[in-house]
PDB file of N, CA and C in Angstrom:
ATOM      1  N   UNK A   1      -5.607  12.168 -18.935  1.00  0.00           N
ATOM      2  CA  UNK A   1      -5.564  12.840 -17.652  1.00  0.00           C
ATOM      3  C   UNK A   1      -5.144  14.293 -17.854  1.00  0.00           C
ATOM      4  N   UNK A   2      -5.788  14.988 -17.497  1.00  0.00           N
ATOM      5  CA  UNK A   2      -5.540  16.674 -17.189  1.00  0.00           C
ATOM      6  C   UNK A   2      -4.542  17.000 -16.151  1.00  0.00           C
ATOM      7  N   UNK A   3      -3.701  17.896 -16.279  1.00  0.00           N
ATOM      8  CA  UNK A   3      -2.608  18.160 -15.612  1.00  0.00           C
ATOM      9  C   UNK A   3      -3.504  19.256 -14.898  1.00  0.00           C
ATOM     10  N   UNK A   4      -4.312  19.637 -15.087  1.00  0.00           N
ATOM     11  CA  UNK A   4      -4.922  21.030 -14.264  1.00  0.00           C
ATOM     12  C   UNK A   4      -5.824  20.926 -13.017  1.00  0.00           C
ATOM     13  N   UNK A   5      -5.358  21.991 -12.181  1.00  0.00           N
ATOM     14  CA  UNK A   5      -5.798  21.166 -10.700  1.00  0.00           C
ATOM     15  C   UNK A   5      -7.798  21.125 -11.073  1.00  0.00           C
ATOM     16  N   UNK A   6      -8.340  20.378  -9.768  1.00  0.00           N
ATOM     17  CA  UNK A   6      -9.486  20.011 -10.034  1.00  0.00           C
ATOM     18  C   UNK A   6      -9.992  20.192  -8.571  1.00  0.00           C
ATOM     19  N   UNK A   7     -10.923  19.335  -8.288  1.00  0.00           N
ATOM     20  CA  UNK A   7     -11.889  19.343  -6.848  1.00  0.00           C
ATOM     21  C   UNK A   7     -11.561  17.918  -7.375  1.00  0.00           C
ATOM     22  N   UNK A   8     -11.049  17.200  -5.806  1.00  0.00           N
ATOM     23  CA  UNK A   8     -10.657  15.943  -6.087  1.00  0.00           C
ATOM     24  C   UNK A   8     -11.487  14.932  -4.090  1.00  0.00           C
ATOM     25  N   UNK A   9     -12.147  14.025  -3.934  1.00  0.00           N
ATOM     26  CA  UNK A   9     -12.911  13.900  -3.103  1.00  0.00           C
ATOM     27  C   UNK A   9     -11.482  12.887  -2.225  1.00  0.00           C
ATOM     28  N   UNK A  10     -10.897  13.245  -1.615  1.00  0.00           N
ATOM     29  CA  UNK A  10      -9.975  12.544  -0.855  1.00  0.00           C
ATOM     30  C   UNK A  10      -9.990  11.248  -0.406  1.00  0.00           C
ATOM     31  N   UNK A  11     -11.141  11.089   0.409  1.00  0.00           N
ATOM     32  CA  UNK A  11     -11.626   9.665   0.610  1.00  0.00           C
ATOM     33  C   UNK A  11     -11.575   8.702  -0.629  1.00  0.00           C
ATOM     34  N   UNK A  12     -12.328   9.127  -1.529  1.00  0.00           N
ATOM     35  CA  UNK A  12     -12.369   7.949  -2.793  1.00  0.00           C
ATOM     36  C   UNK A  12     -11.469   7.653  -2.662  1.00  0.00           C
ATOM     37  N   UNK A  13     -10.214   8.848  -3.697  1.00  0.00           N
ATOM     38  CA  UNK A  13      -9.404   8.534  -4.226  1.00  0.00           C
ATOM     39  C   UNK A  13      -8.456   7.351  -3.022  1.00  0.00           C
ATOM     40  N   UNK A  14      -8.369   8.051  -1.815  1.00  0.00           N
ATOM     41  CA  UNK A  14      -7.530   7.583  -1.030  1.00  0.00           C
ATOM     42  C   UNK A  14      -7.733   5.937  -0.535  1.00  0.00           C
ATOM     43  N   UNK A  15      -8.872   5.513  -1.006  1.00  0.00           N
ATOM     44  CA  UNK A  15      -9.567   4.250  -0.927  1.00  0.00           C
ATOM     45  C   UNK A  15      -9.164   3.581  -1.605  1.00  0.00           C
ATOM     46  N   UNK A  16      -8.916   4.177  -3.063  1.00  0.00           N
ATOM     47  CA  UNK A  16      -8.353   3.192  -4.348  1.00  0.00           C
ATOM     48  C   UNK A  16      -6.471   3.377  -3.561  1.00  0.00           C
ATOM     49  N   UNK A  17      -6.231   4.149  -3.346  1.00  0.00           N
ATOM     50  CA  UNK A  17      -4.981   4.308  -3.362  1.00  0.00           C
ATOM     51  C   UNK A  17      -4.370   3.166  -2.311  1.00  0.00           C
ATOM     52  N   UNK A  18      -5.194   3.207  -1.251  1.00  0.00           N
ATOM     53  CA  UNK A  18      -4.513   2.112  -0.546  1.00  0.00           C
ATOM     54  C   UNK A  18      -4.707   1.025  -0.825  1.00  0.00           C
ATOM     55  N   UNK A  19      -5.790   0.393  -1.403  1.00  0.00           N
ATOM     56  CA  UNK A  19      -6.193  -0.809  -2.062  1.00  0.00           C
ATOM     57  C   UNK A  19      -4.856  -1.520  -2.445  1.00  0.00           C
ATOM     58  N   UNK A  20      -4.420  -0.123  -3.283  1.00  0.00           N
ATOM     59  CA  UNK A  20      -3.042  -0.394  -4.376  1.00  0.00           C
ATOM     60  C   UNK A  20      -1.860  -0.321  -3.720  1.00  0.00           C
ATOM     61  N   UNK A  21      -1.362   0.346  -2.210  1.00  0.00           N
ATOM     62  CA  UNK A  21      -0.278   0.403  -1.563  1.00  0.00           C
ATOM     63  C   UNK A  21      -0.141  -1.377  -0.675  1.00  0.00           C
ATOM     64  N   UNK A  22      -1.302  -1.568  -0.123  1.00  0.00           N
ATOM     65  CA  UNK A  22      -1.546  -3.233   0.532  1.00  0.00           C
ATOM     66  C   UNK A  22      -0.966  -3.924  -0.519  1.00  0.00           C
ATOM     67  N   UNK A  23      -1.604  -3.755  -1.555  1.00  0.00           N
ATOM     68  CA  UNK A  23      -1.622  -4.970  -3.151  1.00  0.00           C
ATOM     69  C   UNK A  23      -0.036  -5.124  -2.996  1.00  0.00           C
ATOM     70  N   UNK A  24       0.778  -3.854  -2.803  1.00  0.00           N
ATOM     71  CA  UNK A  24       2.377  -3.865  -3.101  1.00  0.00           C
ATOM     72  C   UNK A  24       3.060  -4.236  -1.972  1.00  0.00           C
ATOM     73  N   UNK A  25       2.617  -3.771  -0.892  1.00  0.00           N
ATOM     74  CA  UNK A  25       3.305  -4.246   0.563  1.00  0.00           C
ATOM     75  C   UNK A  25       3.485  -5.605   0.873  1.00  0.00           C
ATOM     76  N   UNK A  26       1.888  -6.117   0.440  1.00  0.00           N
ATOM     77  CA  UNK A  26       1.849  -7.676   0.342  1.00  0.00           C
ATOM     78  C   UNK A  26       2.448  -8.611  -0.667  1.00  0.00           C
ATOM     79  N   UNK A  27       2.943  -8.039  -1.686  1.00  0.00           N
ATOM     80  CA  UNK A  27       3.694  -8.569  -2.797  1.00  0.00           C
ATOM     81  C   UNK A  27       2.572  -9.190  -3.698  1.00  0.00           C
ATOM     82  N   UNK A  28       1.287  -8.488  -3.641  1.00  0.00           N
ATOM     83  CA  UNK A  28       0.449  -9.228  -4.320  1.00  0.00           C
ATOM     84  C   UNK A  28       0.594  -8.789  -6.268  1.00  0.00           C
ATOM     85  N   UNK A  29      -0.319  -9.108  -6.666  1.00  0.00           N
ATOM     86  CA  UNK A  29      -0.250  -8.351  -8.300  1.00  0.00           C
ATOM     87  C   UNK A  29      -0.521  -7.252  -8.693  1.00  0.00           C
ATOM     88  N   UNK A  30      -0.271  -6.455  -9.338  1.00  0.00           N
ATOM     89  CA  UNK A  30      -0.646  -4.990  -9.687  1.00  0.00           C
ATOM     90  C   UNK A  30      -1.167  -4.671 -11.194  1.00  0.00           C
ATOM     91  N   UNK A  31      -1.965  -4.932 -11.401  1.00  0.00           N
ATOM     92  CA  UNK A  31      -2.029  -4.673 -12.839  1.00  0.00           C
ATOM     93  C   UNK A  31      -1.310  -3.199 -13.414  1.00  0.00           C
ATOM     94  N   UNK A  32      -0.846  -2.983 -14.633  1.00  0.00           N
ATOM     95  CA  UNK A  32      -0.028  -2.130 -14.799  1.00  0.00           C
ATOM     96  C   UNK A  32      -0.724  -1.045 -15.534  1.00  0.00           C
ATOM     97  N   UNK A  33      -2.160  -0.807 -15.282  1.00  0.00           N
ATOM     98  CA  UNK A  33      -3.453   0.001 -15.770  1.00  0.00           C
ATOM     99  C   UNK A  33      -3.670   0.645 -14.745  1.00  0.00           C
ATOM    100  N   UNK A  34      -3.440  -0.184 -13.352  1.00  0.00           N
ATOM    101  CA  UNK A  34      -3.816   0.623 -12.161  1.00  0.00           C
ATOM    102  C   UNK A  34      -2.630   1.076 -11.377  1.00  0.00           C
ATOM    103  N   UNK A  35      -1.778   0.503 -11.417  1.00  0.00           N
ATOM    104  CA  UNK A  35      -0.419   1.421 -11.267  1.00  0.00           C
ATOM    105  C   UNK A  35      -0.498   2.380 -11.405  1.00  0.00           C
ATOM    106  N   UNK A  36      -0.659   2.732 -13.169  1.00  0.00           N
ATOM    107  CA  UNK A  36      -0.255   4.022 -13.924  1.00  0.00           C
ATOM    108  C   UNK A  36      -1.241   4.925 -13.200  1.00  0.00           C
ATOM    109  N   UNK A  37      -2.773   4.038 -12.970  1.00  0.00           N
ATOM    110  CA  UNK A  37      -4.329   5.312 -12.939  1.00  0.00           C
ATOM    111  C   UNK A  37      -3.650   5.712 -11.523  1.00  0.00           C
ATOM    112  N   UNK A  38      -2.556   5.102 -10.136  1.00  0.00           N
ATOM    113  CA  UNK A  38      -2.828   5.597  -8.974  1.00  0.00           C
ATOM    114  C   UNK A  38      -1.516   6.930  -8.857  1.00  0.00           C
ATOM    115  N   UNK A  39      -0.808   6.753  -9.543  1.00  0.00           N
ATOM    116  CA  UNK A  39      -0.279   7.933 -10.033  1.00  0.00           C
ATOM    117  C   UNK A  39      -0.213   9.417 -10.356  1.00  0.00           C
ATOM    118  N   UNK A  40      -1.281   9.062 -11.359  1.00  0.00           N
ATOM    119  CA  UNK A  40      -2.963   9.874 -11.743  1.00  0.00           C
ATOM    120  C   UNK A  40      -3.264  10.801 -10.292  1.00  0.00           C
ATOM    121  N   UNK A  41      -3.667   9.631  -9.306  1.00  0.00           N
ATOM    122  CA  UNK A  41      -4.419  10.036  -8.281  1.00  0.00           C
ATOM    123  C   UNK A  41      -3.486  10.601  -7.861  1.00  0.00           C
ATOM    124  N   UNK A  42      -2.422  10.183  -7.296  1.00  0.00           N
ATOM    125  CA  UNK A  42      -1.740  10.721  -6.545  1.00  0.00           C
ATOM    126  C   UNK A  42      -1.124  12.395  -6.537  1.00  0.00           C
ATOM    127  N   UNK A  43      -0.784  12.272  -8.080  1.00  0.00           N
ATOM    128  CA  UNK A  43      -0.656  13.707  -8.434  1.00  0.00           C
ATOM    129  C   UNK A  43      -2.179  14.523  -8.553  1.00  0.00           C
ATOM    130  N   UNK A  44      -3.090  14.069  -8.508  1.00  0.00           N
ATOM    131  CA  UNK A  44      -4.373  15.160  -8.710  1.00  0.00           C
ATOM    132  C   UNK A  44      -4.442  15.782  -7.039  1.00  0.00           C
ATOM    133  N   UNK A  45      -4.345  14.735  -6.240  1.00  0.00           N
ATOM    134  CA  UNK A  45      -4.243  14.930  -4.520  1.00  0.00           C
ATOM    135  C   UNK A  45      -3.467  16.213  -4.770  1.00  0.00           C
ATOM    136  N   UNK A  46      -2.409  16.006  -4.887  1.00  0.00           N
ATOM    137  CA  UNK A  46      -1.519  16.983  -4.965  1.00  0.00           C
ATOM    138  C   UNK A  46      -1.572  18.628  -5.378  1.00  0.00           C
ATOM    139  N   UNK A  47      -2.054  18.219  -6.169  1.00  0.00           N
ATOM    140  CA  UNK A  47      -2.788  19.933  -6.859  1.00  0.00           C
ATOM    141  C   UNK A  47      -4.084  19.884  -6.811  1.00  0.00           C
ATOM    142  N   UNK A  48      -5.265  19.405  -5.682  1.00  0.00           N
ATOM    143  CA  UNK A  48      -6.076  19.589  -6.143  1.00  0.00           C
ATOM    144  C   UNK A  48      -6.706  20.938  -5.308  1.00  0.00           C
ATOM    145  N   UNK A  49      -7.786  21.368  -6.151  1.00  0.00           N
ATOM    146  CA  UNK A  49      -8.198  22.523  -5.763  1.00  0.00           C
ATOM    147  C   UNK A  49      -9.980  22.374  -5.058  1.00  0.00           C
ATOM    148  N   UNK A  50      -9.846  23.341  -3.968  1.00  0.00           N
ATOM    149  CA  UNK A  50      -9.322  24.898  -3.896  1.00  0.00           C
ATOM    150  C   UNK A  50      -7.778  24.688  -2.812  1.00  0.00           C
ATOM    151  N   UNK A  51      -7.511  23.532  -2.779  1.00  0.00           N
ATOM    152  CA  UNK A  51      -6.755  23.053  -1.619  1.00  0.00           C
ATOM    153  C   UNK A  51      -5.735  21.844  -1.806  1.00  0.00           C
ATOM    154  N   UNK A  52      -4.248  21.685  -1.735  1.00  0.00           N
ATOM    155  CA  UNK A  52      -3.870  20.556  -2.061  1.00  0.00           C
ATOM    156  C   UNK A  52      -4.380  19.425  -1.040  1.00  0.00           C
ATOM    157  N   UNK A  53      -4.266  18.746  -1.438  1.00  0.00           N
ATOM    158  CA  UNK A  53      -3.883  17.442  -0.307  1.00  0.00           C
ATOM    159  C   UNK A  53      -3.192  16.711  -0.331  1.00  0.00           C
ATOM    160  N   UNK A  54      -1.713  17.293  -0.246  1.00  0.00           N
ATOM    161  CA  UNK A  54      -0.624  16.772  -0.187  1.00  0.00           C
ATOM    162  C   UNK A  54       0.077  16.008   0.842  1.00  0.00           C
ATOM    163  N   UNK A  55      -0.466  16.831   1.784  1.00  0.00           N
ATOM    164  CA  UNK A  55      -0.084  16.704   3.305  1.00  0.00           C
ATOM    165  C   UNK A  55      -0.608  15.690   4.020  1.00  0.00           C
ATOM    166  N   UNK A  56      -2.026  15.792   3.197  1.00  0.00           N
ATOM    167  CA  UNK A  56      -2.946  14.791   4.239  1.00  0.00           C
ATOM    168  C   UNK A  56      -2.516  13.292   3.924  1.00  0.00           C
ATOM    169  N   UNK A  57      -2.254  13.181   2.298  1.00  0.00           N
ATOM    170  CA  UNK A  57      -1.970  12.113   1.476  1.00  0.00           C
ATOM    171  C   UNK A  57      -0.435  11.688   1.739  1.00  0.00           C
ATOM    172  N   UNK A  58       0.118  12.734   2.869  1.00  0.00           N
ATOM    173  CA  UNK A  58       1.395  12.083   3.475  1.00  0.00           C
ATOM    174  C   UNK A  58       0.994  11.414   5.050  1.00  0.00           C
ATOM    175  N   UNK A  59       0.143  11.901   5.658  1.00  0.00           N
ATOM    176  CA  UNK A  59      -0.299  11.685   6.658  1.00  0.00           C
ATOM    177  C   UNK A  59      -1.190  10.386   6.880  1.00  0.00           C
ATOM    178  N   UNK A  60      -1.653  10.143   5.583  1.00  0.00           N
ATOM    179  CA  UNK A  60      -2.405   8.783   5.923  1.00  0.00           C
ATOM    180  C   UNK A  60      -1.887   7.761   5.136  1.00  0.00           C
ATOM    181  N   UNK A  61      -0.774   7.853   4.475  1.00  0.00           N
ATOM    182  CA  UNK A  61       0.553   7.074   4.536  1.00  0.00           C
ATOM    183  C   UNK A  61       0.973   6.740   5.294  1.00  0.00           C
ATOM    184  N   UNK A  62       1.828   7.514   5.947  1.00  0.00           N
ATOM    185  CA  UNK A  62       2.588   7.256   7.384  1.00  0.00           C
ATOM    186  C   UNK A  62       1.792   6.289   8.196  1.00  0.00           C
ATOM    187  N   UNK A  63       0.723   6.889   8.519  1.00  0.00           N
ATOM    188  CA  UNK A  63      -0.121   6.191   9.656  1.00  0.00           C
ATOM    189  C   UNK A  63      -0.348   4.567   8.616  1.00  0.00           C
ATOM    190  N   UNK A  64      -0.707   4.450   7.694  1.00  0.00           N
ATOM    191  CA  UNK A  64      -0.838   3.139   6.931  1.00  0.00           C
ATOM    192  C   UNK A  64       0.874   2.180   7.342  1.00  0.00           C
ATOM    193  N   UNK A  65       1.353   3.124   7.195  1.00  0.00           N
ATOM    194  CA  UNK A  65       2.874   2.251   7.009  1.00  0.00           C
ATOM    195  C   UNK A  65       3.171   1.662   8.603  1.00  0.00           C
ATOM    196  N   UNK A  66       3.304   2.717   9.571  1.00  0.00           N
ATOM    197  CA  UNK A  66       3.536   2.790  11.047  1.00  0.00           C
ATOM    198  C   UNK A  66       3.074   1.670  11.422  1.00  0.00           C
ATOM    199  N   UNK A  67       1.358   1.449  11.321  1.00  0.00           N
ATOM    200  CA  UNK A  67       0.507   0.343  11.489  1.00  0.00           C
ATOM    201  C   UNK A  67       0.573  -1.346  10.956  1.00  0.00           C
ATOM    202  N   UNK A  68       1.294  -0.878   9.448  1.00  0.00           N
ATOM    203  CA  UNK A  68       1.662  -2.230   9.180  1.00  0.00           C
ATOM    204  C   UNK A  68       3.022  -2.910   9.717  1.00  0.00           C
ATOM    205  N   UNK A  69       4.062  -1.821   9.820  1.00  0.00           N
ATOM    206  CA  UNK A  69       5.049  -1.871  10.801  1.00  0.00           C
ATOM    207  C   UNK A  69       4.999  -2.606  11.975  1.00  0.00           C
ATOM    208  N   UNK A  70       3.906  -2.171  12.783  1.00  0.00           N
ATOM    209  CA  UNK A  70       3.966  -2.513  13.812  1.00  0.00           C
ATOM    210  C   UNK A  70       3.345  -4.104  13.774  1.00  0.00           C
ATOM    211  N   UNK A  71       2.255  -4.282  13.402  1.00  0.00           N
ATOM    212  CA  UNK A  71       1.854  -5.493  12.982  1.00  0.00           C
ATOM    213  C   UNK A  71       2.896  -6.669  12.529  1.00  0.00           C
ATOM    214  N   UNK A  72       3.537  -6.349  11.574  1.00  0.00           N
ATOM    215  CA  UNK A  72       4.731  -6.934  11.186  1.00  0.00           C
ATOM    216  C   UNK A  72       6.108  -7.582  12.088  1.00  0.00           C
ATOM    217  N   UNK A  73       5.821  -6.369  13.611  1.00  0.00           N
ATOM    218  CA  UNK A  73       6.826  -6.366  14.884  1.00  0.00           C
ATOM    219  C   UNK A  73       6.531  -7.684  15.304  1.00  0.00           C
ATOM    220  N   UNK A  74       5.192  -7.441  15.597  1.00  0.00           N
ATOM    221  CA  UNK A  74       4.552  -8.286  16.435  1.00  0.00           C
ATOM    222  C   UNK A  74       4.282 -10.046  15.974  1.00  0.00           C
ATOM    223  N   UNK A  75       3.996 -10.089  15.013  1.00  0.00           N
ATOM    224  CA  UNK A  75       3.853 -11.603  13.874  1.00  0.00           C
ATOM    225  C   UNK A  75       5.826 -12.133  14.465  1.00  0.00           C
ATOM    226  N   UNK A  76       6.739 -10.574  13.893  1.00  0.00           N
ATOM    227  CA  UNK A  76       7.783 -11.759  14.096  1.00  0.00           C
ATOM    228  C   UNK A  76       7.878 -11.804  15.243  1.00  0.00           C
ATOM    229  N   UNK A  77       7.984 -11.053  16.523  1.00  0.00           N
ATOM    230  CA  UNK A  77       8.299 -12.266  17.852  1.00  0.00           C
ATOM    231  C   UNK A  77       7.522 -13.352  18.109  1.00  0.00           C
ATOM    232  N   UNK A  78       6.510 -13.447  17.794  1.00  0.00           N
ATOM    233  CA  UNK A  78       6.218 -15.436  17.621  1.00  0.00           C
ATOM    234  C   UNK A  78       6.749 -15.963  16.511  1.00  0.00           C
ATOM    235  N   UNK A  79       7.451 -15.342  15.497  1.00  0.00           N
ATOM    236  CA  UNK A  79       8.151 -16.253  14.200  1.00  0.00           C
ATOM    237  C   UNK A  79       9.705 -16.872  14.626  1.00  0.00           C
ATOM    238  N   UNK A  80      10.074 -15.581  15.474  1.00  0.00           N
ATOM    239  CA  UNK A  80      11.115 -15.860  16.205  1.00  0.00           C
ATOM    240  C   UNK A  80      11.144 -17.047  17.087  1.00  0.00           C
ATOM    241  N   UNK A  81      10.146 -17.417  18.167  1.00  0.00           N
ATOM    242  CA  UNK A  81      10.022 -17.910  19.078  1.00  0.00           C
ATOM    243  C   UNK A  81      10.611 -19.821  18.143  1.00  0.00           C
ATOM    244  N   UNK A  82       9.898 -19.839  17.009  1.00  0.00           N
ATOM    245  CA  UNK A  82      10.062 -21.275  16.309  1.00  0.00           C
ATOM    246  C   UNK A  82      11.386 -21.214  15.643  1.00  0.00           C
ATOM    247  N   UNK A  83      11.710 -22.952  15.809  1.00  0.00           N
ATOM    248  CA  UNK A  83      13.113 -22.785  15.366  1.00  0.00           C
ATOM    249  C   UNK A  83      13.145 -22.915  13.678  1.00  0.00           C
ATOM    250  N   UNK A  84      14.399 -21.892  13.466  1.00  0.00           N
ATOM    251  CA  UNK A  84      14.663 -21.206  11.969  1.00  0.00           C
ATOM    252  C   UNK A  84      14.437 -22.307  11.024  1.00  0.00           C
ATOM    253  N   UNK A  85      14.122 -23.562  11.025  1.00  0.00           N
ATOM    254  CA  UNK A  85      13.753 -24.069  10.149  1.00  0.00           C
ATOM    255  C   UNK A  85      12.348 -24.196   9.277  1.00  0.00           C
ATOM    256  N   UNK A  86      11.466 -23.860  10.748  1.00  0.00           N
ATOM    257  CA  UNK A  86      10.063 -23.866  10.553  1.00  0.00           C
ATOM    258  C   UNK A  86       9.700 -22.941   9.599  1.00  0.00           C
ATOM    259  N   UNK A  87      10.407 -21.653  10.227  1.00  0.00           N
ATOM    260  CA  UNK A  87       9.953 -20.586   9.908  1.00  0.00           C
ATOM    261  C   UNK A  87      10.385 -20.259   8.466  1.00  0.00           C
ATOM    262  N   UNK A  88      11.629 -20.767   8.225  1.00  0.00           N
ATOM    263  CA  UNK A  88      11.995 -20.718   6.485  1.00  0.00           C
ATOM    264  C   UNK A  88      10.979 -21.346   5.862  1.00  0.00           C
ATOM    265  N   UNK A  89      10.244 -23.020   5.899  1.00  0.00           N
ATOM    266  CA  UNK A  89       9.310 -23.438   5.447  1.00  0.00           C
ATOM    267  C   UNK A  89       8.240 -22.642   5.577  1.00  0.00           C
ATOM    268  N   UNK A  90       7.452 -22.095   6.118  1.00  0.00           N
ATOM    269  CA  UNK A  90       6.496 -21.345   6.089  1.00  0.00           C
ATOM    270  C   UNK A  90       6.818 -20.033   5.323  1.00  0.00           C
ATOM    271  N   UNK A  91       7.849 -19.343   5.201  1.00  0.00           N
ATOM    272  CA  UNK A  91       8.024 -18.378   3.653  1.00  0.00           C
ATOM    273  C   UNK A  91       7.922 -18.742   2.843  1.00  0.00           C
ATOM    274  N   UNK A  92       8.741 -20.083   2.662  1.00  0.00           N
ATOM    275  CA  UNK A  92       9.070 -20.753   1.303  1.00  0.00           C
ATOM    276  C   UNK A  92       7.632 -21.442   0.699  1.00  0.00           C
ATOM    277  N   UNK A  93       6.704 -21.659   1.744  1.00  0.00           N
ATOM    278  CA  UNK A  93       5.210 -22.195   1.067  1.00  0.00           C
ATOM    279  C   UNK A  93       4.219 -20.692   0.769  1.00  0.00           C
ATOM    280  N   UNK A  94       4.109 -19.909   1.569  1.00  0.00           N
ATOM    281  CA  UNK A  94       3.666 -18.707   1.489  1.00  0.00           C
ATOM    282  C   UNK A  94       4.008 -18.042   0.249  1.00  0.00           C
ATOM    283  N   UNK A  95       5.411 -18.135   0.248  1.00  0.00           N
ATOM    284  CA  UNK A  95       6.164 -17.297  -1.693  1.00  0.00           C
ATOM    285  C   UNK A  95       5.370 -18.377  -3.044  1.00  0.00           C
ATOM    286  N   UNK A  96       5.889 -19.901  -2.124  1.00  0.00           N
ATOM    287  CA  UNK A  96       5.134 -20.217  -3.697  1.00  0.00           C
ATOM    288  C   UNK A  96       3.769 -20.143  -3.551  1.00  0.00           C
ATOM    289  N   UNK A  97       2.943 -20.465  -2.905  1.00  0.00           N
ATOM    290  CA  UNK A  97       1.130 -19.898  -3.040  1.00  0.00           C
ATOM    291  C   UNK A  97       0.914 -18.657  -3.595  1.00  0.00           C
ATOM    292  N   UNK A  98       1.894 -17.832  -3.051  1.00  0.00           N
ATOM    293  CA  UNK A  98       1.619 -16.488  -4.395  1.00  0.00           C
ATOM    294  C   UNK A  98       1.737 -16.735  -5.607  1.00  0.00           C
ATOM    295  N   UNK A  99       2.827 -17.247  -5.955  1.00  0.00           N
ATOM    296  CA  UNK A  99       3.340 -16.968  -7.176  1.00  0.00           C
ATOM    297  C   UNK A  99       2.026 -17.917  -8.182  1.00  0.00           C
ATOM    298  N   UNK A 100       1.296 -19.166  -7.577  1.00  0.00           N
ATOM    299  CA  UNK A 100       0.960 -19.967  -8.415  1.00  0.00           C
ATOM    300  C   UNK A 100      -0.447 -19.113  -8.301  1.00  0.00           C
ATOM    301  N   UNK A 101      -0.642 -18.290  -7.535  1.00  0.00           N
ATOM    302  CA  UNK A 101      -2.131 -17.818  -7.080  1.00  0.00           C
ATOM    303  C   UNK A 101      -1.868 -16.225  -8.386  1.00  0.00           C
TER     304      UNK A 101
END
C-alpha cells in the first residue's frame, strides 16, 4: 500500500467498508486480511486526492451507526415486553449459533 494520496472512488471503497463495520457490529467473523485491507481504505479516504474524504467517511458512519441504534431501540422494547427468562434463552441460542456457524 502507498502512503501517497490518490483518486480514491468513495462509493466502492465505502461499500467494502461497511460490509466490514456490519461483519463487527454483528459480532460476525472478520478475516484478519480484510481488517488490515479496510484500514488501507480508510486511510486512502482520508488523503485522497484532489479532495479528502474524511468528512464524508465520518458522515456515513454516523448515519450507519444512528440507524443501527435505532433499530436496536426498537427490537428491545418487544425484548423487554417478554419475561427475562425468555429473553436470556434467546441470546444464549443466538451466541451459540454464531460461534458454531
Amino acid at each position: 500500500m502507498s502512503l501517497k494520496p490518490r483518486v480514491v472512488d468513495f462509493d466502492e471503497t465505502w461499500n467494502k467498508l461497511l460490509t466490514t463495520i456490519k461483519a463487527v457490529v454483528m459480532l460476525d467473523y472478520v478475516e484478519r486480511a480484510t481488517w488490515n485491507d479496510r484500514f488501507s481504505d480508510i486511510y486512502a479516504l482520508c488523503v485522497a486526492y484532489p479532495e479528502p474524504l474524511g468528512e464524508r467517511l465520518y458522515t456515513e458512519t454516523k448515519v450507519f451507526l444512528e440507524n443501527h441504534v435505532r433499530q436496536l431501540y426498537k427490537v428491545s422494547k418487544h425484548v423487554r415486553r417478554e419475561p427475562p427468562p425468555c429473553w436470556l434463552s434467546l441470546c444464549c441460542v443466538r451466541y451459540n449459533s454464531k460461534q458454531k456457524s
